[in-house]
Protein backbone atom coordinates (compact mmCIF):
# COMPACT_ATOMS: atom_id res chain seq x y z
CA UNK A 1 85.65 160.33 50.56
CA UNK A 2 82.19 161.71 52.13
CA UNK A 3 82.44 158.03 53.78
CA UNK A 4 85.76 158.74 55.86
CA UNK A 5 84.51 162.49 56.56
CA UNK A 6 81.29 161.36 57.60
CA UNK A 7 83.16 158.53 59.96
CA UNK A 8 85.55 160.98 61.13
CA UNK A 9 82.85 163.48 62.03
CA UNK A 10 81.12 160.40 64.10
CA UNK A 11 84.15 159.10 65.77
CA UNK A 12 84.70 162.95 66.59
CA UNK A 13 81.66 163.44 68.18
CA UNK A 14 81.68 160.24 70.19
CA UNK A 15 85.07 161.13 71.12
CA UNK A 16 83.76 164.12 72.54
CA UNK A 17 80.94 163.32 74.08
CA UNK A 18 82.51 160.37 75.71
CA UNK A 19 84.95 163.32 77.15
CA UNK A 20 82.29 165.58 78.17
CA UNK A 21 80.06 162.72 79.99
CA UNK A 22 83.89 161.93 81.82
CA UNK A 23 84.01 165.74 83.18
CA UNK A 24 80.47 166.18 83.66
CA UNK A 25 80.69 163.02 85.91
CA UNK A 26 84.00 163.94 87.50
CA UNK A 27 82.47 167.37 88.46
CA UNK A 28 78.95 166.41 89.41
CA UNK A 29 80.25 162.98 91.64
CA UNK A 30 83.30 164.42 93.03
CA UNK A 31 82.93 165.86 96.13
CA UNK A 32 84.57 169.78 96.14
CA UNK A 33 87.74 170.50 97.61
CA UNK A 34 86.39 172.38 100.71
CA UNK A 35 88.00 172.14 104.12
CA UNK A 36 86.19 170.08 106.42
CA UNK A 37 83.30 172.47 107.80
CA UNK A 38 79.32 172.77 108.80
CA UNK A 39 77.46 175.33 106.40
CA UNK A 40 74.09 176.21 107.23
CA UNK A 41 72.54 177.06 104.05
CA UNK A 42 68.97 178.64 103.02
CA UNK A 43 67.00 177.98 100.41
CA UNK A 44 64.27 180.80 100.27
CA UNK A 45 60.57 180.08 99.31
CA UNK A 46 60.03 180.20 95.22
CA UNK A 47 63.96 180.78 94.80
CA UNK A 48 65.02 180.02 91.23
CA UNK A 49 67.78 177.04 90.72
CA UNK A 50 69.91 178.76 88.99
CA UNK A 51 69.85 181.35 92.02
CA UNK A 52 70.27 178.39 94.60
CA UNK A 53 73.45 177.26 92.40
CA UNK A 54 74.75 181.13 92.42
CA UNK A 55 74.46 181.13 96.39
CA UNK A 56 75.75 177.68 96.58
CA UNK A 57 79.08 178.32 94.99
CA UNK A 58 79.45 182.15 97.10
CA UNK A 59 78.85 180.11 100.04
CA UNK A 60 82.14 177.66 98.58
CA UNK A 61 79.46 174.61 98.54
CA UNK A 62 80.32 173.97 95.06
CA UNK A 63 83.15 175.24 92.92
CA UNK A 64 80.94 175.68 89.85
CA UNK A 65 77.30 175.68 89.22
CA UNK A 66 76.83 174.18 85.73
CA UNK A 67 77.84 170.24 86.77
CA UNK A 68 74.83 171.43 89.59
CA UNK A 69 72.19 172.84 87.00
CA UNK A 70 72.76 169.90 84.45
CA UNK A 71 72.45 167.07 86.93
CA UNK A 72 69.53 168.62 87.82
CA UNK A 73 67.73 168.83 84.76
CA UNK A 74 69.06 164.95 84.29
CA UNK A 75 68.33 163.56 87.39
CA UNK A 76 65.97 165.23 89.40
CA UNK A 77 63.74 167.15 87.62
CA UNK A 78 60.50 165.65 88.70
CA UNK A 79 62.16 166.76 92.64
CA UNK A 80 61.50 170.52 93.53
CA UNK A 81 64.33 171.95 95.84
CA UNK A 82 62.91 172.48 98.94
CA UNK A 83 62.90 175.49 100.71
CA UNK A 84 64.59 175.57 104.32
CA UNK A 85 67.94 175.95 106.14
CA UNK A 86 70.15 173.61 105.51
CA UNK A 87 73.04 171.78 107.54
CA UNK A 88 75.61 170.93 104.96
CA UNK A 89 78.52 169.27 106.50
CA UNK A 90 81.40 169.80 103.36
CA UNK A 91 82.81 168.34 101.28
CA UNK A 92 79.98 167.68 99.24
CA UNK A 93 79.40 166.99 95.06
CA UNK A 94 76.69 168.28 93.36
CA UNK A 95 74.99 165.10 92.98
CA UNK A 96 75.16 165.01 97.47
CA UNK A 97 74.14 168.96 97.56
CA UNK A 98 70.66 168.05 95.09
CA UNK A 99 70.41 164.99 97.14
CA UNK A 100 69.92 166.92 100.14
CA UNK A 101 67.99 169.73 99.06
CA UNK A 102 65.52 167.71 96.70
CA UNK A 103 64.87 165.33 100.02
CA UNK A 104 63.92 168.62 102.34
CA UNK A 105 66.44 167.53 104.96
CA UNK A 106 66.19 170.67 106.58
CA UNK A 107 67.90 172.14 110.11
CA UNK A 108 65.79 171.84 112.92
CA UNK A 109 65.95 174.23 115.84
CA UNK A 110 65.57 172.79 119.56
CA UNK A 111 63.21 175.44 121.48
CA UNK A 112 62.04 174.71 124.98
CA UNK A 113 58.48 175.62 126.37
CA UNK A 114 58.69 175.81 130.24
CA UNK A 115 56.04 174.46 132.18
CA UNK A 116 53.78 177.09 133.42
CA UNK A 117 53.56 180.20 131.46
CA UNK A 118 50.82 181.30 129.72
CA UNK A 119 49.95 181.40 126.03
CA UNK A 120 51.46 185.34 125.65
CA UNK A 121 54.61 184.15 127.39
CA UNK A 122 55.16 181.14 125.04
CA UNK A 123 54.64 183.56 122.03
CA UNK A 124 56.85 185.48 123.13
CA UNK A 125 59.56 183.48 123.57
CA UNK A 126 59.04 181.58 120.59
CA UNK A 127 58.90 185.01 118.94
CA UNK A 128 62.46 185.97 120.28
CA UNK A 129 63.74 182.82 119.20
CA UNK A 130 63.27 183.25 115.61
CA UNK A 131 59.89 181.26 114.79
CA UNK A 132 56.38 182.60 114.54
CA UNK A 133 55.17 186.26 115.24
CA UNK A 134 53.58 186.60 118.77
CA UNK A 135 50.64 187.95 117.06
CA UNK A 136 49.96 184.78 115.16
CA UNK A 137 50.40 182.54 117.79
CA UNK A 138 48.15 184.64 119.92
CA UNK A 139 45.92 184.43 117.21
CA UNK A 140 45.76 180.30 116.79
CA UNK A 141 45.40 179.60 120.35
CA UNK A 142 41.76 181.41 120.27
CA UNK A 143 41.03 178.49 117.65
CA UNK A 144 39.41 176.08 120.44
CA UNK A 145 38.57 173.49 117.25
CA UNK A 146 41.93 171.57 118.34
CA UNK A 147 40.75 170.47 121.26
CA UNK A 148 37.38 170.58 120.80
CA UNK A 149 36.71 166.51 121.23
CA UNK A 150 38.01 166.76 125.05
CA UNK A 151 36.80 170.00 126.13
CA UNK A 152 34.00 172.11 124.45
CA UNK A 153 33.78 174.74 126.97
CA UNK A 154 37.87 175.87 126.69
CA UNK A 155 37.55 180.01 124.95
CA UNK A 156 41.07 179.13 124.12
CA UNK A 157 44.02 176.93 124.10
CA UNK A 158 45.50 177.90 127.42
CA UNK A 159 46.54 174.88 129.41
CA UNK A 160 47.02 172.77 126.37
CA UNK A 161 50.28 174.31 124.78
CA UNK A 162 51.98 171.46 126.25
CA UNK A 163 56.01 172.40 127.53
CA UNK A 164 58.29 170.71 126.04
CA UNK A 165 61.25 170.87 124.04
CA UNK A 166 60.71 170.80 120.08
CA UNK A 167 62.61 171.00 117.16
CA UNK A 168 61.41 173.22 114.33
CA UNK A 169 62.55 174.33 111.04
CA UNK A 170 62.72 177.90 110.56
CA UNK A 171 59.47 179.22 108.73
CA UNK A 172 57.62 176.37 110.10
CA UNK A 173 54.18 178.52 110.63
CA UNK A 174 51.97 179.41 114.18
CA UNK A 175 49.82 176.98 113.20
CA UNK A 176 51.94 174.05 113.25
CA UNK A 177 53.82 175.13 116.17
CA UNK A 178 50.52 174.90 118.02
CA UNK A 179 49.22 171.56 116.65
CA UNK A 180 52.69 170.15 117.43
CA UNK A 181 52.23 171.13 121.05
CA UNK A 182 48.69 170.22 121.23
CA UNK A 183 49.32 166.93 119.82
CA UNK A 184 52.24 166.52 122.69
CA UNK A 185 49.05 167.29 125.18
CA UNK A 186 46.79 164.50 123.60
CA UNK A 187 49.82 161.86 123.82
CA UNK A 188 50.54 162.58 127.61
CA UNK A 189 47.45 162.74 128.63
CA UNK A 190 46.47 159.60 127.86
CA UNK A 191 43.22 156.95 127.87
CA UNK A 192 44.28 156.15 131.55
CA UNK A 193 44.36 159.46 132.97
CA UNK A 194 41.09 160.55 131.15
CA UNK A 195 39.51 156.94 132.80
CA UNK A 196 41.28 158.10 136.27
CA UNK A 197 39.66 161.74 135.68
CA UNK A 198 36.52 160.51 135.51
CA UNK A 199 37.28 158.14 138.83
CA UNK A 200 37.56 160.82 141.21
CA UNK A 201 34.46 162.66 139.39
CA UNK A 202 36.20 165.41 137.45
CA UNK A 203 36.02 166.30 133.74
CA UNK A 204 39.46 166.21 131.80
CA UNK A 205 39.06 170.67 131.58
CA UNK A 206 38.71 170.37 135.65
CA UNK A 207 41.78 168.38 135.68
CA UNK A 208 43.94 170.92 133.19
CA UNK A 209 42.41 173.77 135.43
CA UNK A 210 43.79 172.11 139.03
CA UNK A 211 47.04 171.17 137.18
CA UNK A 212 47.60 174.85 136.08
CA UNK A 213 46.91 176.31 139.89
CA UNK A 214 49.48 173.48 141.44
CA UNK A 215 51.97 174.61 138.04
CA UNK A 216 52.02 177.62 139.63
CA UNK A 217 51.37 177.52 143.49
CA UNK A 218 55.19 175.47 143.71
CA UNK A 219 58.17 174.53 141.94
CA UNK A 220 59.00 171.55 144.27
CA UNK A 221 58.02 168.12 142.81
CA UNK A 222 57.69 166.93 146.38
CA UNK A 223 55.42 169.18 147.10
CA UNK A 224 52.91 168.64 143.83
CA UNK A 225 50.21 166.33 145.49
CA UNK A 226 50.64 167.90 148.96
CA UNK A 227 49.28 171.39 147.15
CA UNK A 228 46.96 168.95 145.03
CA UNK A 229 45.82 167.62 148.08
CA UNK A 230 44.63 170.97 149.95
CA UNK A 231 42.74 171.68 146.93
CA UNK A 232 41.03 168.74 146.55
CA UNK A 233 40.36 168.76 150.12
CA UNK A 234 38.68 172.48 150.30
CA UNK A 235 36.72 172.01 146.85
CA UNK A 236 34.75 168.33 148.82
CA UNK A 237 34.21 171.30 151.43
CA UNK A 238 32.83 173.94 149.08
CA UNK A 239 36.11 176.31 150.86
CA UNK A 240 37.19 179.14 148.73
CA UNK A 241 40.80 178.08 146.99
CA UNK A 242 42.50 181.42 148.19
CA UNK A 243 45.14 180.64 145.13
CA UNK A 244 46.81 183.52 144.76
CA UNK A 245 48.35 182.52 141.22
CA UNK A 246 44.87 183.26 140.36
CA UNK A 247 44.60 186.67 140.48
CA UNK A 248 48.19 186.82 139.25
CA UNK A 249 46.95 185.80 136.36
CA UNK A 250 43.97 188.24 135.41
CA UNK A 251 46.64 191.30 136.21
CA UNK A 252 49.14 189.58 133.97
CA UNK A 253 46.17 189.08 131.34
CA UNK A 254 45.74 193.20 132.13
CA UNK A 255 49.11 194.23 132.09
CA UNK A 256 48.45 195.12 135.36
CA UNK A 257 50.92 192.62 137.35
CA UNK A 258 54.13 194.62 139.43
CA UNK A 259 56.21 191.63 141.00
CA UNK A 260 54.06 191.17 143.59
CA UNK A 261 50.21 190.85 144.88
CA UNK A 262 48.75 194.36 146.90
CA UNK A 263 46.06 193.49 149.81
CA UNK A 264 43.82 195.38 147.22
CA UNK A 265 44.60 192.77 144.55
CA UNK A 266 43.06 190.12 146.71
CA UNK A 267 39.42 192.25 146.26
CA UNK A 268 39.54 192.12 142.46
CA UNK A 269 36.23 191.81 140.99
CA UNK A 270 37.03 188.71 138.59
CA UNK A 271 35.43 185.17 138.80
CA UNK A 272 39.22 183.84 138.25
CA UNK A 273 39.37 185.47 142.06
CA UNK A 274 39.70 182.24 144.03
CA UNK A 275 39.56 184.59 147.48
CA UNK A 276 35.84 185.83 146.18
CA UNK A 277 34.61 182.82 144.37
CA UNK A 278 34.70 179.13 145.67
CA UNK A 279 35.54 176.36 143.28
CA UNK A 280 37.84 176.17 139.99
CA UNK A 281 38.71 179.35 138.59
CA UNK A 282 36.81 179.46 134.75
CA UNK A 283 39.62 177.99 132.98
CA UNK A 284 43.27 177.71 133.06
CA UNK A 285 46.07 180.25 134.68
CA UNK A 286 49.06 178.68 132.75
CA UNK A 287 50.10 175.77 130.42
CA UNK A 288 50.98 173.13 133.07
CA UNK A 289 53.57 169.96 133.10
CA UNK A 290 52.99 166.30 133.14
CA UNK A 291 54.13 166.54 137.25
CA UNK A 292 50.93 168.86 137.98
CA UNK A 293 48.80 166.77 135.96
CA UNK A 294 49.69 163.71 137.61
CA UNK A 295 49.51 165.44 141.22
CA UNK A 296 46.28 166.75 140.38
CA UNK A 297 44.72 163.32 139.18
CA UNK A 298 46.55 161.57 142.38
CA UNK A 299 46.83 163.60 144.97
CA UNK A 300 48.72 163.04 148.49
CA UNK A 301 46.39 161.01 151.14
CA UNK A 302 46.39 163.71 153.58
CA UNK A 303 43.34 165.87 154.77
CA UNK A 304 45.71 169.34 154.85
CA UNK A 305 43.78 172.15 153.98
CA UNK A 306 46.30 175.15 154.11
CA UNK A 307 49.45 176.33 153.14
CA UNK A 308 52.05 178.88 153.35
CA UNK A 309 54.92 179.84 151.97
CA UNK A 310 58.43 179.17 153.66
CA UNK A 311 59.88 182.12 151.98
CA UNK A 312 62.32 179.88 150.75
CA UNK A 313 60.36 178.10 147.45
CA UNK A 314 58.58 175.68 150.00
CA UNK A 315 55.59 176.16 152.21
CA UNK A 316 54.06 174.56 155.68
CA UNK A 317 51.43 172.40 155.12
CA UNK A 318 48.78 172.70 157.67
CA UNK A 319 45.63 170.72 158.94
CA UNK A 320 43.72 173.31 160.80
CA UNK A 321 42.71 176.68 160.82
CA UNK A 322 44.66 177.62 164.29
CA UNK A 323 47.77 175.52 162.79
CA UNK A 324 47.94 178.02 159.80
CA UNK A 325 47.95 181.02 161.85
CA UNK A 326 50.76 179.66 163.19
CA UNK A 327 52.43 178.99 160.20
CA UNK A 328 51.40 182.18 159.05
CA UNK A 329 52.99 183.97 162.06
CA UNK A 330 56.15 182.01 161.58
CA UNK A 331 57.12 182.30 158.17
CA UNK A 332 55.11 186.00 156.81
CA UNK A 333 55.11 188.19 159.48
CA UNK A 334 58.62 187.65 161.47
């Protein structure tokens, strides 16, 4: 008699764990009965899992959260669930959603750095965008230790945020933000350019500092190595640069900058004053492009040594002194 209990009791329990291994698979393989949709999901730093499975199922991810918490525990509980935002394209099962979240697939934002602005205008884009805090990207480009191998004299990052367009994952921190662009820098400017720096007698910080005038002396790629060329020309000549951009740059540094330079602007006591001071400007006035670095490593063969602006986003190039006033005549004071 205890026999046939005892069996009973066995074939009982088999029974019903054969039936609860059937639903638990059903409802941690099937994918939920969502309409076809994109979900962006978050998963916050140090969030519990059975938190995660409570936001999963408000968000209609999953339809319950036990088939979730169990197949965790069973399959991937030497996996942590990263945190991040999420692009979950539903349906999904359970066993998909862990899948995803133990792997750290996360969403990654596009942002695009413009050539030529300087390091407080990239933090503060990237700032209004959602990523780091002005303040702490301010903060890692005065750590000079990431480019320290190619220029030891740089006081801080400025001219080697490279622009471009990245992709970043929200919370991804100032400090990676900034190694990701300088790491873009070090890629484009390459072995070649350093060798062709060092051809036409100029260090690779000379070369950032002549590509972040022409960044921001004209917007014309036509014009890149015509601009190059006039400063190339006046620096064999020991001539004054008279780059304007230059002083630009000390009142935007000051909060000082109103649209437009004043005549007294030009008589500002700073050594980034290319009107007072002949040669390169200390450092860089802006984070320049791959354009003004090529234009200022190969410059046009001409021996111009002014220009002026059209009024129109292009200027007159000019050989002589007399041919400027000219230009000057023409296109400022009509």
């Amino acid at each position: 008699m205890l026999v046939k209990v005892a069996r009973i009791i066995l074939v009982s329990a088999a029974l019903l764990l054969l039936f609860f291994t059937s639903w638990f698979s059903l409802e941690f393989y099937r994918p939920s009965k969502a309409l076809p949709k994109m979900v962006i999901f978050e998963v916050t730093k140090g969030q519990a899992g059975k938190d995660i499975a409570r936001n999963l199922k408000k968000n209609g991810i999953i339809k319950k959260t036990w088939p979730l918490l169990l197949g965790y525990k069973i399959f991937f509980s030497s996996q942590s669930l990263k945190a991040g935002e999420y692009a979950l394209q539903l349906p999904l099962s359970a066993k998909d959603v862990l899948q995803i979240l133990t792997e750290g697939t996360v969403l990654l934002r596009p942002v695009t750095i413009p050539e030529g602005l300087i390091i407080e205008e990239i933090a503060d884009l990237l700032e209004s965008q959602g990523f780091a805090k002005k303040a702490d990207i301010v903060k890692i480009s005065a750590n000079t230790s990431f480019i320290s191998s190619m220029d030891k004299e740089a006081t801080s990052l400025e001219g080697y945020l490279f622009p471009e367009t990245y992709s970043f994952a929200k919370g991804t921190t100032a400090d990676e933000i900034v190694s990701a662009m300088i790491s873009q820098f070090t890629q484009v400017f390459c072995e070649k350019w350093k060798h062709r720096a060092e051809e036409i007698g100029m260090s690779v910080r000379e070369i950032v500092i002549l590509a972040s005038l022409i960044e921001k002396e004209t917007s014309l790629p036509e014009e890149r190595k015509l601009v190059s060329a006039v400063f190339h020309n006046r620096l064999k000549r020991g001539m004054k640069l008279d780059c304007d951009p230059t002083i630009i740059y000390v009142l935007k540094r000051e909060g000082n900058f109103r649209d437009r330079l004043r005549t007294k602007d030009l008589k500002l006591d700073s050594p980034f004053n290319t009107y007072l001071y002949p040669g390169l400007p200390p450092g860089p006035i802006s984070n320049p492009g791959e354009d003004s670095f090529e234009a200022a490593l190969y410059p046009a063969d001409e021996n111009y040594l002014y220009f002026v602006s059209k009024n129109d986003g292009s200027h007159h190039f000019s050989r002589t002194f007399r041919e400027h006033q000219r230009a000057v005549n023409t296109y400022q004071r009509r």
